[in-house]
Each structure stands twice: as C-alpha cells, then as structure tokens.
C-alpha atoms as a PDB file:
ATOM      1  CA  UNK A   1     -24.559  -8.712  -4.983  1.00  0.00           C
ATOM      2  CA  UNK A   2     -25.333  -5.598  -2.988  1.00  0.00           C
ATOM      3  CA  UNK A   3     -29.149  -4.208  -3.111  1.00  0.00           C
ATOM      4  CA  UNK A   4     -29.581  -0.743  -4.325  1.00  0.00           C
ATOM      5  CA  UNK A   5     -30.740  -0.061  -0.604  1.00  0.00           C
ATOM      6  CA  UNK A   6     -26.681  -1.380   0.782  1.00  0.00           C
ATOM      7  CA  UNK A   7     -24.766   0.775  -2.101  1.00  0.00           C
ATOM      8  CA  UNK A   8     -26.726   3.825  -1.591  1.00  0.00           C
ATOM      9  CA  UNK A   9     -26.373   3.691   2.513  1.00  0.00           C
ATOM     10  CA  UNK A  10     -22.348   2.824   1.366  1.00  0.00           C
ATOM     11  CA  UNK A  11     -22.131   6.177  -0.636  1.00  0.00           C
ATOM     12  CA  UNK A  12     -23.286   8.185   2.136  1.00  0.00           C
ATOM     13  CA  UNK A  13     -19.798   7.964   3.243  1.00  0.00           C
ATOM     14  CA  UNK A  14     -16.205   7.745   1.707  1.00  0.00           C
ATOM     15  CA  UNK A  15     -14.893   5.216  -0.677  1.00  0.00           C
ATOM     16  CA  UNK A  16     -11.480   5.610  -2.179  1.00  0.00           C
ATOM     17  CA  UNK A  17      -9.504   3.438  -4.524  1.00  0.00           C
ATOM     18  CA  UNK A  18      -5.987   4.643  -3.574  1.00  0.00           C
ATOM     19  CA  UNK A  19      -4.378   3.486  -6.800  1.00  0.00           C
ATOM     20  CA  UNK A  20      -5.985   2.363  -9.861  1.00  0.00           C
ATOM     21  CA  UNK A  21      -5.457   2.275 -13.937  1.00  0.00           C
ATOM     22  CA  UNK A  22      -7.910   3.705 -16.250  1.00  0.00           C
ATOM     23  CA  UNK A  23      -6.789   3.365 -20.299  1.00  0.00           C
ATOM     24  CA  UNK A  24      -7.967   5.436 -22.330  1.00  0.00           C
ATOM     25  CA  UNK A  25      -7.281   3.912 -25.483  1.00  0.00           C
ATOM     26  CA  UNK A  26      -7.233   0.020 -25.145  1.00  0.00           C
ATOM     27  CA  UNK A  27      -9.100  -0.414 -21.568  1.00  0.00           C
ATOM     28  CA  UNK A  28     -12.623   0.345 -20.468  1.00  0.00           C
ATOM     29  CA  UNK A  29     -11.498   4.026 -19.511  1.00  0.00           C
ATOM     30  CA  UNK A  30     -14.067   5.765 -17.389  1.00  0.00           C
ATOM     31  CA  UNK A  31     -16.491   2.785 -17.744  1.00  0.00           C
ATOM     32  CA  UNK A  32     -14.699   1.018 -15.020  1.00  0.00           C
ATOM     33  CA  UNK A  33     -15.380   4.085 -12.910  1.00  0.00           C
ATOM     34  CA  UNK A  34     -19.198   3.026 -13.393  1.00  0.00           C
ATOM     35  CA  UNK A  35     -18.465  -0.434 -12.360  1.00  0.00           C
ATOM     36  CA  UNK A  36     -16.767   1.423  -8.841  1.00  0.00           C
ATOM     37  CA  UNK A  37     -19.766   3.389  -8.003  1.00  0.00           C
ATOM     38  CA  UNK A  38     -22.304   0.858  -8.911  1.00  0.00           C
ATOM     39  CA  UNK A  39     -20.453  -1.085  -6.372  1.00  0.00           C
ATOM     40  CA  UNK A  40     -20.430   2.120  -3.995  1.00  0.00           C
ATOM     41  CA  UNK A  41     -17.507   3.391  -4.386  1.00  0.00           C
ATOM     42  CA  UNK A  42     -17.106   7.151  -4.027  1.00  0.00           C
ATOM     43  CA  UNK A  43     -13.751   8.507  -4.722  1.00  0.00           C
ATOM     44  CA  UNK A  44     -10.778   7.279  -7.110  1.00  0.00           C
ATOM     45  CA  UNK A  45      -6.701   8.216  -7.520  1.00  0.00           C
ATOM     46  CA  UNK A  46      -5.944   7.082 -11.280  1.00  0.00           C
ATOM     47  CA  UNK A  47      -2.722   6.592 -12.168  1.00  0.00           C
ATOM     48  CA  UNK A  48      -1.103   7.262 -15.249  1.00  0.00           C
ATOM     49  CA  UNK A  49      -0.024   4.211 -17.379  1.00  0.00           C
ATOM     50  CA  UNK A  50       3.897   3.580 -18.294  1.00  0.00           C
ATOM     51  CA  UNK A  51       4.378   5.900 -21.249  1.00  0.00           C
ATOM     52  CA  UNK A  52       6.115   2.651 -23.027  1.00  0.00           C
ATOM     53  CA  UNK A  53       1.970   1.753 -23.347  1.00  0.00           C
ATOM     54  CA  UNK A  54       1.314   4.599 -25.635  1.00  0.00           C
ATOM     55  CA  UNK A  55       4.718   5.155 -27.729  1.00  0.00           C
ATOM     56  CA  UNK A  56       6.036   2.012 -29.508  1.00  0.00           C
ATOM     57  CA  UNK A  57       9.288   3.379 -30.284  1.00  0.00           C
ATOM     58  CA  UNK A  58      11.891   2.253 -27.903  1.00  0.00           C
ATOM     59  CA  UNK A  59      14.260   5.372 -28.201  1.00  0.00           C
ATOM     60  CA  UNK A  60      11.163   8.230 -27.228  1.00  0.00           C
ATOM     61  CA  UNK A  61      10.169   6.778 -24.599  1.00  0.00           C
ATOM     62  CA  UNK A  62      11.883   8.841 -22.097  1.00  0.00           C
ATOM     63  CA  UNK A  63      11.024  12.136 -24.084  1.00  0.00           C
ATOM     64  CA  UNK A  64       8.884  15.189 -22.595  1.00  0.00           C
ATOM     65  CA  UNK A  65       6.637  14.926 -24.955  1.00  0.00           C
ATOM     66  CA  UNK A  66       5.605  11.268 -24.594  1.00  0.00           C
ATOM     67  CA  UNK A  67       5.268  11.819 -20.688  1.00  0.00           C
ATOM     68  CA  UNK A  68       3.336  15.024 -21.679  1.00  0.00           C
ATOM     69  CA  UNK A  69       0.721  13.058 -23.869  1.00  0.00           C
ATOM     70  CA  UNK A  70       0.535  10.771 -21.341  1.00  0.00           C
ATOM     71  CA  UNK A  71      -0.263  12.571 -18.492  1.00  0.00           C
ATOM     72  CA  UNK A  72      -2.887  14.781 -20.404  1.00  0.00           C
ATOM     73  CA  UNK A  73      -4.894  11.675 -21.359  1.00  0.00           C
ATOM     74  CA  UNK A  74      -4.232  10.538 -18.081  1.00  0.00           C
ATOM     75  CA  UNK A  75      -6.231  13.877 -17.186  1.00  0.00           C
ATOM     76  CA  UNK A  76      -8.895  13.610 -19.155  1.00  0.00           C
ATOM     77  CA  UNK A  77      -9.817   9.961 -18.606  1.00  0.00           C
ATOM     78  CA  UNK A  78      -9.755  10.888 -14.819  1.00  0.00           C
ATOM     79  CA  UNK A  79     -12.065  14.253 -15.553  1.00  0.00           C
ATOM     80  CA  UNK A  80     -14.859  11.608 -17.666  1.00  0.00           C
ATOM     81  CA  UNK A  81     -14.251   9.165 -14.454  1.00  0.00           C
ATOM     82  CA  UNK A  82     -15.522  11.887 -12.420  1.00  0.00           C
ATOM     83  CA  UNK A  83     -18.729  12.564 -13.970  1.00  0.00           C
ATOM     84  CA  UNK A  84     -19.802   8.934 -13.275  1.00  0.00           C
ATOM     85  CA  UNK A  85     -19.175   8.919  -9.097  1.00  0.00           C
ATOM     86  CA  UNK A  86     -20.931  10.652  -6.630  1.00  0.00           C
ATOM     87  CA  UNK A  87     -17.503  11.990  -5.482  1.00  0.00           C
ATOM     88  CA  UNK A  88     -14.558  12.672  -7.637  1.00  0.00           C
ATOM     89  CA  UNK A  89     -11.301  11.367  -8.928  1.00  0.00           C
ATOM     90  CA  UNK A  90      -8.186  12.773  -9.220  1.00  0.00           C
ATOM     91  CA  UNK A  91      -4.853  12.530 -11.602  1.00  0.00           C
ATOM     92  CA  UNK A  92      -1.395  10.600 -10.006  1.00  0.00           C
ATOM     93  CA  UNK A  93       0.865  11.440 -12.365  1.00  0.00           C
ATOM     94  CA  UNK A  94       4.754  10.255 -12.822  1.00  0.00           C
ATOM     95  CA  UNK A  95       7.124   7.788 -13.996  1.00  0.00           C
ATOM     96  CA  UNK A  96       6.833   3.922 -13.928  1.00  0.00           C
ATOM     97  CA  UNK A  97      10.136   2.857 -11.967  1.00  0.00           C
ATOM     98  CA  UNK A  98      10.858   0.040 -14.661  1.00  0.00           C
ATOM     99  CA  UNK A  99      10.800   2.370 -17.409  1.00  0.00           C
ATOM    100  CA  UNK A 100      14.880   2.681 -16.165  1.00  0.00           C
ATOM    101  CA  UNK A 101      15.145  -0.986 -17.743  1.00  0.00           C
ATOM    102  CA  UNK A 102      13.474  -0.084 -20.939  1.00  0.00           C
ATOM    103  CA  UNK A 103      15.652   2.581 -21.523  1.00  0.00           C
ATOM    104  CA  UNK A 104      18.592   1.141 -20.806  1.00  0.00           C
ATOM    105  CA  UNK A 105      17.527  -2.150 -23.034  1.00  0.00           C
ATOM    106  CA  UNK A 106      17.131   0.968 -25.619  1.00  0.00           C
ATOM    107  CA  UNK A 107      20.877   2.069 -25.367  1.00  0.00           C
ATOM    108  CA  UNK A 108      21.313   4.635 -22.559  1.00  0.00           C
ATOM    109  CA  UNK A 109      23.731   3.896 -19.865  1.00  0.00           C
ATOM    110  CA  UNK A 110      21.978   4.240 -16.257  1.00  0.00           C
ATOM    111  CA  UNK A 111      22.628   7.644 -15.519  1.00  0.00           C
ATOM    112  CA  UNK A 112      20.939   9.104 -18.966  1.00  0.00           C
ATOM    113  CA  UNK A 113      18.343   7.043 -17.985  1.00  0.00           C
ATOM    114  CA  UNK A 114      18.367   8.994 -14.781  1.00  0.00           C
ATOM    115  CA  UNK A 115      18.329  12.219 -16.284  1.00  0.00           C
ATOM    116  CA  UNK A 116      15.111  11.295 -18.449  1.00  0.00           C
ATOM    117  CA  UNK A 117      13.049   9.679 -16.011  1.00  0.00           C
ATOM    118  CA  UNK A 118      13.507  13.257 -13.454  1.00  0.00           C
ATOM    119  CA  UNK A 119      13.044  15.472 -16.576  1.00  0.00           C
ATOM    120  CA  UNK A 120       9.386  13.260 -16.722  1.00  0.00           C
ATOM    121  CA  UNK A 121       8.971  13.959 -12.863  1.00  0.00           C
ATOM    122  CA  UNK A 122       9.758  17.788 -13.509  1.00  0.00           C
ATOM    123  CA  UNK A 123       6.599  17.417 -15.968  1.00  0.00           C
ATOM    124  CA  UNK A 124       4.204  15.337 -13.730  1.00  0.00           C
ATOM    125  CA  UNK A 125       4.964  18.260 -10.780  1.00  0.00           C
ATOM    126  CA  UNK A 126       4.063  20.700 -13.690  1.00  0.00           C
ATOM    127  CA  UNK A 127       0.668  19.499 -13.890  1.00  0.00           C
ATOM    128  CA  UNK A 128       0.712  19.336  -9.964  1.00  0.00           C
ATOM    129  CA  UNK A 129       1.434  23.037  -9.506  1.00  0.00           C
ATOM    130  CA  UNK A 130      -1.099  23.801 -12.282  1.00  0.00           C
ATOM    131  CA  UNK A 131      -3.424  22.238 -10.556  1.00  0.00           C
ATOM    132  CA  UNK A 132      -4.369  19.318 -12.902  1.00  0.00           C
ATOM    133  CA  UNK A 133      -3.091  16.722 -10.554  1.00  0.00           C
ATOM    134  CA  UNK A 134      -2.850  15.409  -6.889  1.00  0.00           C
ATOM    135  CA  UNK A 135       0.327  13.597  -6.669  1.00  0.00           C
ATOM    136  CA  UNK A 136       3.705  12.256  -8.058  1.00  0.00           C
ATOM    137  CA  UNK A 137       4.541   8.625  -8.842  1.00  0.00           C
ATOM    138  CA  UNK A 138       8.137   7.400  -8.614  1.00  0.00           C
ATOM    139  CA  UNK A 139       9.317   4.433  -6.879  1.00  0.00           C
ATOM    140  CA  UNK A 140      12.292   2.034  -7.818  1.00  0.00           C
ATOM    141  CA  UNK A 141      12.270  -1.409  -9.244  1.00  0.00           C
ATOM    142  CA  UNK A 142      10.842  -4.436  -7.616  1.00  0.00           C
ATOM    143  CA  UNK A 143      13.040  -6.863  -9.448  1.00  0.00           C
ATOM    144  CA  UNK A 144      16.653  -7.603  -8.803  1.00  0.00           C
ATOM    145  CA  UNK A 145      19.240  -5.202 -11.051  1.00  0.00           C
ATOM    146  CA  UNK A 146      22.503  -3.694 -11.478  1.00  0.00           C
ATOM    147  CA  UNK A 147      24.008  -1.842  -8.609  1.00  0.00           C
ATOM    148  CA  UNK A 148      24.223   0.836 -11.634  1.00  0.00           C
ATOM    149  CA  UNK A 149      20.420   0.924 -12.216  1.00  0.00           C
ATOM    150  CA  UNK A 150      19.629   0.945  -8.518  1.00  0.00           C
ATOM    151  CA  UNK A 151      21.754   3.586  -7.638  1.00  0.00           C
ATOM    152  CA  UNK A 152      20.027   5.517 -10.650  1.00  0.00           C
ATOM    153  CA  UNK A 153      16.616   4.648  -9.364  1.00  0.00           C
ATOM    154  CA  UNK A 154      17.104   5.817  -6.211  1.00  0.00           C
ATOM    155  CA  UNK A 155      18.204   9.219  -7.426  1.00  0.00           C
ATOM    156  CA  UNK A 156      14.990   9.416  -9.518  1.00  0.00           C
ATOM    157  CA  UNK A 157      12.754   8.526  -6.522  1.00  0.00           C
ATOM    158  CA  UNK A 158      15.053  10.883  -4.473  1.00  0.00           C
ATOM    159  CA  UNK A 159      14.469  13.871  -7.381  1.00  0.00           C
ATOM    160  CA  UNK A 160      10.799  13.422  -6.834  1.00  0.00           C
ATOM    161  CA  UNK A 161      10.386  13.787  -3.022  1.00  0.00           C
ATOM    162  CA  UNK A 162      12.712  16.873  -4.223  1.00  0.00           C
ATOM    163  CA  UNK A 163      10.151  18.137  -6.798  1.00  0.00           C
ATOM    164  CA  UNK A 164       6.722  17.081  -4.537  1.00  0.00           C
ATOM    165  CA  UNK A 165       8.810  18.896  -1.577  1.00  0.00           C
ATOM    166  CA  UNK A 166       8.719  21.893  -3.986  1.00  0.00           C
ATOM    167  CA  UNK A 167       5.249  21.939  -5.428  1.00  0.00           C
ATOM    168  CA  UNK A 168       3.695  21.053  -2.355  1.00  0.00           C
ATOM    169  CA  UNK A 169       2.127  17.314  -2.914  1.00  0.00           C
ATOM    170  CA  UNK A 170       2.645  13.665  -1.703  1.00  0.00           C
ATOM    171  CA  UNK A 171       4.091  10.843  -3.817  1.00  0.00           C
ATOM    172  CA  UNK A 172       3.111   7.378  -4.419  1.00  0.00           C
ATOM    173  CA  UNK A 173       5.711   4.832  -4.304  1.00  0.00           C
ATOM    174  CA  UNK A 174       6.352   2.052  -6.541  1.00  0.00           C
ATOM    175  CA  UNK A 175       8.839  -0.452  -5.104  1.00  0.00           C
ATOM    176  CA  UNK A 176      10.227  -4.040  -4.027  1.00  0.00           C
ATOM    177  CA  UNK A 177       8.372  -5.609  -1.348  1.00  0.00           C
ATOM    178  CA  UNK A 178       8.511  -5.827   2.496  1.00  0.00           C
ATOM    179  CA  UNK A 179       7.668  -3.692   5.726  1.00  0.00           C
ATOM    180  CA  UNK A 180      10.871  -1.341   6.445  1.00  0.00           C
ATOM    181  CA  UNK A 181      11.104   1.955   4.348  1.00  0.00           C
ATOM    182  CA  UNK A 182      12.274   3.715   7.168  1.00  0.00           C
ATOM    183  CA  UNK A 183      15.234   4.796   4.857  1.00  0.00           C
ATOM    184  CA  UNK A 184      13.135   5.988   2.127  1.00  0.00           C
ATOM    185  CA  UNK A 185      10.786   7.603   4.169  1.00  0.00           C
ATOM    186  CA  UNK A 186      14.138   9.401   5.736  1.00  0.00           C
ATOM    187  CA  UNK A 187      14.909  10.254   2.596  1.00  0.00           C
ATOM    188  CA  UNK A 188      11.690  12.279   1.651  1.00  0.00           C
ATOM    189  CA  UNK A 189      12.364  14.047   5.634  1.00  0.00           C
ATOM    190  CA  UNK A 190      16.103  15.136   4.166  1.00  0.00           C
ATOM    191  CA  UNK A 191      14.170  16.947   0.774  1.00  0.00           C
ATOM    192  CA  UNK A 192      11.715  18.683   3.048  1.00  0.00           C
ATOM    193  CA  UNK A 193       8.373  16.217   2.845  1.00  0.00           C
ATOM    194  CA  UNK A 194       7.033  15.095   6.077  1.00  0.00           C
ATOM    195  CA  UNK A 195       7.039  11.279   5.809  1.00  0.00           C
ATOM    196  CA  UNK A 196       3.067  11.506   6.042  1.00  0.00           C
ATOM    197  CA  UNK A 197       2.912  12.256   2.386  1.00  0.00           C
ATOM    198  CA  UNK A 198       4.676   9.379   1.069  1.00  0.00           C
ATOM    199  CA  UNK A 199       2.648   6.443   0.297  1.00  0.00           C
ATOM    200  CA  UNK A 200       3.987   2.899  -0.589  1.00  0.00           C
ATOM    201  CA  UNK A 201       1.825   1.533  -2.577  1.00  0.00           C
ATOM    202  CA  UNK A 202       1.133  -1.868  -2.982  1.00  0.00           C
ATOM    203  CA  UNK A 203       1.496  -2.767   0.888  1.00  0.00           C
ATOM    204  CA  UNK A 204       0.735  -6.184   2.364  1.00  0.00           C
ATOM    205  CA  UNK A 205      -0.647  -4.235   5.452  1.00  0.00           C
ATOM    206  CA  UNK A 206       1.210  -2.116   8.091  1.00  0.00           C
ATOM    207  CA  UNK A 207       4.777  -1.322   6.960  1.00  0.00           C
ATOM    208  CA  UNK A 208       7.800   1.242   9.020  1.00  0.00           C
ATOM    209  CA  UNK A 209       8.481   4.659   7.509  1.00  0.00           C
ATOM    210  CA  UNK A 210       5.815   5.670   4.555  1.00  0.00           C
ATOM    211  CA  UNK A 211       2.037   5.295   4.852  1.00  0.00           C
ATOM    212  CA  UNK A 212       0.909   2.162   3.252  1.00  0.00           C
ATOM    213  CA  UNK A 213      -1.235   1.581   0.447  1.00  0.00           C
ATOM    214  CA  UNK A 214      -2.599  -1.840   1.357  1.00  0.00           C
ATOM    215  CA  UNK A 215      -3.756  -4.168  -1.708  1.00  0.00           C
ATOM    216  CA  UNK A 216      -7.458  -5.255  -1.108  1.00  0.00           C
ATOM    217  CA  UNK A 217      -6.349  -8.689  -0.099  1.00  0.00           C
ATOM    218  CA  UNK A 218      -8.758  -9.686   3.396  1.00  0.00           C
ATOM    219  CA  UNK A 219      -5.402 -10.642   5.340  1.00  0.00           C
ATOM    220  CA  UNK A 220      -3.538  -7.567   4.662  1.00  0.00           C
ATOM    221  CA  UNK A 221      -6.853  -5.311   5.315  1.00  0.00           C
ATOM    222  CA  UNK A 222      -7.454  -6.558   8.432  1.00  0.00           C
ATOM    223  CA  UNK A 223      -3.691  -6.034   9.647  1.00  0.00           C
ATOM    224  CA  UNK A 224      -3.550  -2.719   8.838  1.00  0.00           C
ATOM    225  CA  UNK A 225      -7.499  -2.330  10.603  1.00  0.00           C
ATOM    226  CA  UNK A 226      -6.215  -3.722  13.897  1.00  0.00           C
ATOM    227  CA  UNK A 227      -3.070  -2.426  13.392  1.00  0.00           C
ATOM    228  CA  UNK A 228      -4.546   1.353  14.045  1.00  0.00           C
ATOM    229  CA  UNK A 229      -2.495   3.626  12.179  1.00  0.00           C
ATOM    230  CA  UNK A 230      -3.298   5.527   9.575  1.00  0.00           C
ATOM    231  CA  UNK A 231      -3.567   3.927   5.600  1.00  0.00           C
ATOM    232  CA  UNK A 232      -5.594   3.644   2.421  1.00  0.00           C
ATOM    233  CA  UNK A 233      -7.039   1.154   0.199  1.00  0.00           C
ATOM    234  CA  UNK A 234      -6.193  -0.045  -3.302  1.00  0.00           C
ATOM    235  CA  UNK A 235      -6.927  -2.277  -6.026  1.00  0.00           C
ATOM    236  CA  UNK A 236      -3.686  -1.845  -8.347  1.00  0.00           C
ATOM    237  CA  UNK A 237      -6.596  -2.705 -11.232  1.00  0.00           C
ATOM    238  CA  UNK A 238      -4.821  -2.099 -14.370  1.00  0.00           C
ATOM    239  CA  UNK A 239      -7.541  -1.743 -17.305  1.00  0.00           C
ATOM    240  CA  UNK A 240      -5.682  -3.950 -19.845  1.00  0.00           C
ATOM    241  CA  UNK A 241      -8.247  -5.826 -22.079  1.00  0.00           C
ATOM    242  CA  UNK A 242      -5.751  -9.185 -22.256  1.00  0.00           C
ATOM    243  CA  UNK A 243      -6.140  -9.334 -18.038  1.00  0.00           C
ATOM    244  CA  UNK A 244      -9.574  -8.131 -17.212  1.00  0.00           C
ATOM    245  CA  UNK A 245      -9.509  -7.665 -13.225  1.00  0.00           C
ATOM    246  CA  UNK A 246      -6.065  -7.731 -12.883  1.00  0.00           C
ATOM    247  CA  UNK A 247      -4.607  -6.933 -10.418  1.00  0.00           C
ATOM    248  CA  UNK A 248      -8.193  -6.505  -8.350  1.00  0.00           C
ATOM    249  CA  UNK A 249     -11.133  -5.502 -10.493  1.00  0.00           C
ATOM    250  CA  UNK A 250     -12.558  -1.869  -9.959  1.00  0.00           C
ATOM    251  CA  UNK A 251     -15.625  -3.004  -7.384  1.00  0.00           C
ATOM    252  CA  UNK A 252     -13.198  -4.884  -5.041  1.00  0.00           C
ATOM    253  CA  UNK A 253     -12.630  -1.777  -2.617  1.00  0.00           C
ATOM    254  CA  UNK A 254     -16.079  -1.167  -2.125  1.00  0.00           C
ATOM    255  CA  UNK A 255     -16.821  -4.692  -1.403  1.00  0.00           C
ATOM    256  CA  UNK A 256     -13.986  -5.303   1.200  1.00  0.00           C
ATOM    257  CA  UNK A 257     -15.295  -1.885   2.619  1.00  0.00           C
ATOM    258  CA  UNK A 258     -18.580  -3.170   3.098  1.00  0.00           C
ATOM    259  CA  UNK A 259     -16.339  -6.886   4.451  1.00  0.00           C
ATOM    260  CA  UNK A 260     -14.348  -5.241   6.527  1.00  0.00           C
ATOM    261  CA  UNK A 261     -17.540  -2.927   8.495  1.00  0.00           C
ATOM    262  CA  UNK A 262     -19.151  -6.114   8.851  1.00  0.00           C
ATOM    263  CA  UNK A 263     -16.068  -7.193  10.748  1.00  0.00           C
ATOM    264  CA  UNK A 264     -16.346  -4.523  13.291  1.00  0.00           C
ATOM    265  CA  UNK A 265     -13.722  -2.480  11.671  1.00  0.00           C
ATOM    266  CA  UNK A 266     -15.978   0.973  10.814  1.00  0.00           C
ATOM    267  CA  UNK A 267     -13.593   3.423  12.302  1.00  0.00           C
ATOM    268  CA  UNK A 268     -10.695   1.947  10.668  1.00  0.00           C
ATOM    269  CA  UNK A 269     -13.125   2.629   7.520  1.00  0.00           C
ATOM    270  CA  UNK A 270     -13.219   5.866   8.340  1.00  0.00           C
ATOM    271  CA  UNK A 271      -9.126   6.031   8.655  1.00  0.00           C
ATOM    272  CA  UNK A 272      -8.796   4.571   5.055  1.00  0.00           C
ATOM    273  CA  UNK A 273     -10.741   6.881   3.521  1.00  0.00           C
ATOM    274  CA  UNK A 274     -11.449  10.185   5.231  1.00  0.00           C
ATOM    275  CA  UNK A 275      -8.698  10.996   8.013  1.00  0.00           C
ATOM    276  CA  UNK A 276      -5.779   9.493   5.715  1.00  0.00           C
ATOM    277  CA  UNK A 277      -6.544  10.776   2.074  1.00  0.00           C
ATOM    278  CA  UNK A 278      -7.268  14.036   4.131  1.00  0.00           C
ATOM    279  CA  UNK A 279      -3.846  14.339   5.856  1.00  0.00           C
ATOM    280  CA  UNK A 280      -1.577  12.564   3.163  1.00  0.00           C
ATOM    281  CA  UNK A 281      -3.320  14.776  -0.102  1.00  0.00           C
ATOM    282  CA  UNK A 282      -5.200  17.359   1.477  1.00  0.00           C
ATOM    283  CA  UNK A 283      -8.253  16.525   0.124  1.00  0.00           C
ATOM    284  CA  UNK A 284     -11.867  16.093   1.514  1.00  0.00           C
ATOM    285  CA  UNK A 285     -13.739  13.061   0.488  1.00  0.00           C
ATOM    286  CA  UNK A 286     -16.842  13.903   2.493  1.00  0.00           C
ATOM    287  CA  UNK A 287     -16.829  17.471   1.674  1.00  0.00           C
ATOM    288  CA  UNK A 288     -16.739  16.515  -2.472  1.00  0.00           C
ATOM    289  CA  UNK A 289     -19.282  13.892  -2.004  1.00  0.00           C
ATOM    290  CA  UNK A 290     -22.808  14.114  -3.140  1.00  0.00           C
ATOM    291  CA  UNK A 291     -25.209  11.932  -1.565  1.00  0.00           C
END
C-alpha cells in the first residue's frame, strides 16, 4: 500500500491508463477514477461500452441513435472522471468488433452488418471532429468466424482508419491475438494515417506494424521496457459489477508504474506515458497535469 508521501511524488509525473471501461449506469462510473488517482494515477482513455450493454433489443442495436446515446454517456462519465485526477481523461469512442456477431445472430446478413457498424464509426468521428473525443475504436473479432463476417470486419476496421484519416485522430484496435499487424498497420498507411496512430490494444508486449497497447501483465511490461520502442499501458478494466477487477482493476497501472521504476525502467516510464500518448494522440500529459 503506497504512503501518501510515494503517490504524491508518482503524480508529479504522467500516469495513463491507455484503455479502460467506466459504466455509467451499472459500474462504479467515475468512482473508479478515484480508486486510479488514489493509487497515482494521472491520466485515463475511457472507452465506450458495446452499445448491446445499454439497448436490450436485439434489432436497434446497430442504430445511430443507440451509438449516439452511448457515446454521449460515454462523454459525460469521462468529463465526472476528470474532476477526480490531477490530470484528465479523455473519450475513445467507436464500435465493439463483436457487435458484427450480434447483429448477424439478429438477422442481417454480413454486409448490412457492415454498413451499420461504419454508419456508428461515422458517429464516433462526429464527436471526434467536434471535439468531444480523442480517438476511434474499431478492430475485428478475436474469435474464429465466417470468411463472410471477416471479410465484413475488415471493411469496418478499414472504414475507420478512412474516417480517423479524415478527422484527424488515431484509432484503437480491437483484435485476435499475436505480434504481426504489419498488414493492418499497411492498411491504415493506404487511407492516409501514419501507422503511429494506430494502437493495438490489448498487446502481450512489443508487436510489428501498430503501436502496442500492452496489458499490465509484469512479463509483457517488461518486454516492451527493454524492448525500447515506443508504447502505452492498459488495464482493459471493464466496470461490470458481476466481475469486479476484471480484466485489471483501475489502480493496477499505477502500481506496475511504480514496479516497473523500481526495476530500472524510468525512461521507458516516461515512453509509456509522455513521448507515446504525445505522438500517437497529440496530447500533453505533463502540460494538463496539476501537481
């Protein structure tokens, strides 16, 4: 358990959770940004939950307006979040890569499935060029399927390197596992997005083609530290009351931080969350951080 003394010297620099859940109507919400700083963690990138979380009915899933209410709470959990860390938090807003299952378990052939899933990315990179996010989400699914559904998948991730190449943003990539995306990050080169703003989240540690997102597993931290390119740290935590901590809990970041700078690892620290976040989203996590 740190000592008020350790998270206070902690928050004089960085701390980013790459990719986390906040739920604003079954989880802890914003409360689990408390948990974060208390821990000394600075800076958050919340994710929107699948829209299937929010609208029961199978068939309206895949509407506008069910991505649209889901992205504005998604918003406004992130803005309360922010209030409660000494540096800020910002929306990642898109579509869940399985939702292409759900629909098509709802009646729509793969290609209308398609269609709905990049009309929800035309919305996310709405709320990008307004301003009231960072970032897409996309991806493709993780779990074996038709050739039919991953040919559709990979048009959807394809539309939203399309639509981030537009708007002027990275994405965040939800996919299978393993270390070569040089195709995918290829891909995102083809619609006009350098391959330094696509992130695969959910990396074991150093990975070809995107910029991983490594989970804060020790093994897979210290890869990418040694490794000494550039990535970012996440938790995956997911906010759903039946799995509390799941995937990590919200103070895990801040406590591998503190692991890994302990290790000998403090400019790889500074990597993970300064000179990546800065040149993947163009933000500033020492700039917006109030010590």
């Amino acid at each position: 358990m740190p000592t008020l003394a350790t998270v206070t010297a902690m928050s004089e620099t960085p701390i980013l959770d790459n990719h986390l859940h906040l739920d604003p109507v079954d989880g802890r919400g914003a409360a689990a940004a408390e948990d974060f700083a208390n821990a000394g963690g600075t800076h958050l990138l919340v994710l929107n939950k699948p829209s299937w979380n929010f609208v029961d009915d199978g068939e309206a899933i895949g509407d506008e307006s069910a991505f649209r209410e889901t992205f504005e709470m998604t918003c406004e959990v992130t803005r309360r979040a922010s209030e409660r860390l000494p540096g800020r938090a910002w929306p990642v807003l898109g579509v869940h890569p399985a939702l292409v299952s759900r629909l098509v378990e709802a009646g729509h052939d793969p290609s209308a499935a398609r269609d709905l899933m990049q009309a929800g990315l035309d919305v996310a990179a709405s709320f990008v060029a307004d301003g009231e996010a960072l970032a897409l989400k996309s991806g493709r699914p993780h779990y074996e399927v038709s050739d039919a559904v991953w040919e559709a998948s990979n048009a959807v991730m394809r539309h939203a390197f399309d639509r981030a190449a537009d708007v002027g943003c990275a994405v965040q990539l939800h996919t299978e596992g393993g270390e070569d995306f040089e195709s995918v990050a290829s891909w995102a080169e083809e619609a006009g997005l350098p391959r330094h703003r696509v992130v695969k989240h959910y990396s074991g540690g150093p990975i070809e083609g995107p910029v991983p997102s490594v989970i804060a597993n020790r093994e897979g931290l210290v890869a990418a530290a040694e490794h000494g390119g550039p990535f970012l740290m996440e938790t995956d935590f997911l906010d759903d009351p039946d799995r509390p901590g799941a995937v990590l809990g919200p103070k895990t970041v801040p406590k591998r931080v503190r692991w890994l700078r302990e290790e000998g690892h403090e400019d790889a620290m500074r990597t993970a969350h300064v000179e990546t976040p800065a040149r993947v989203y163009g933000i500033d996590t020492e700039a917006t951080l109030s010590t």
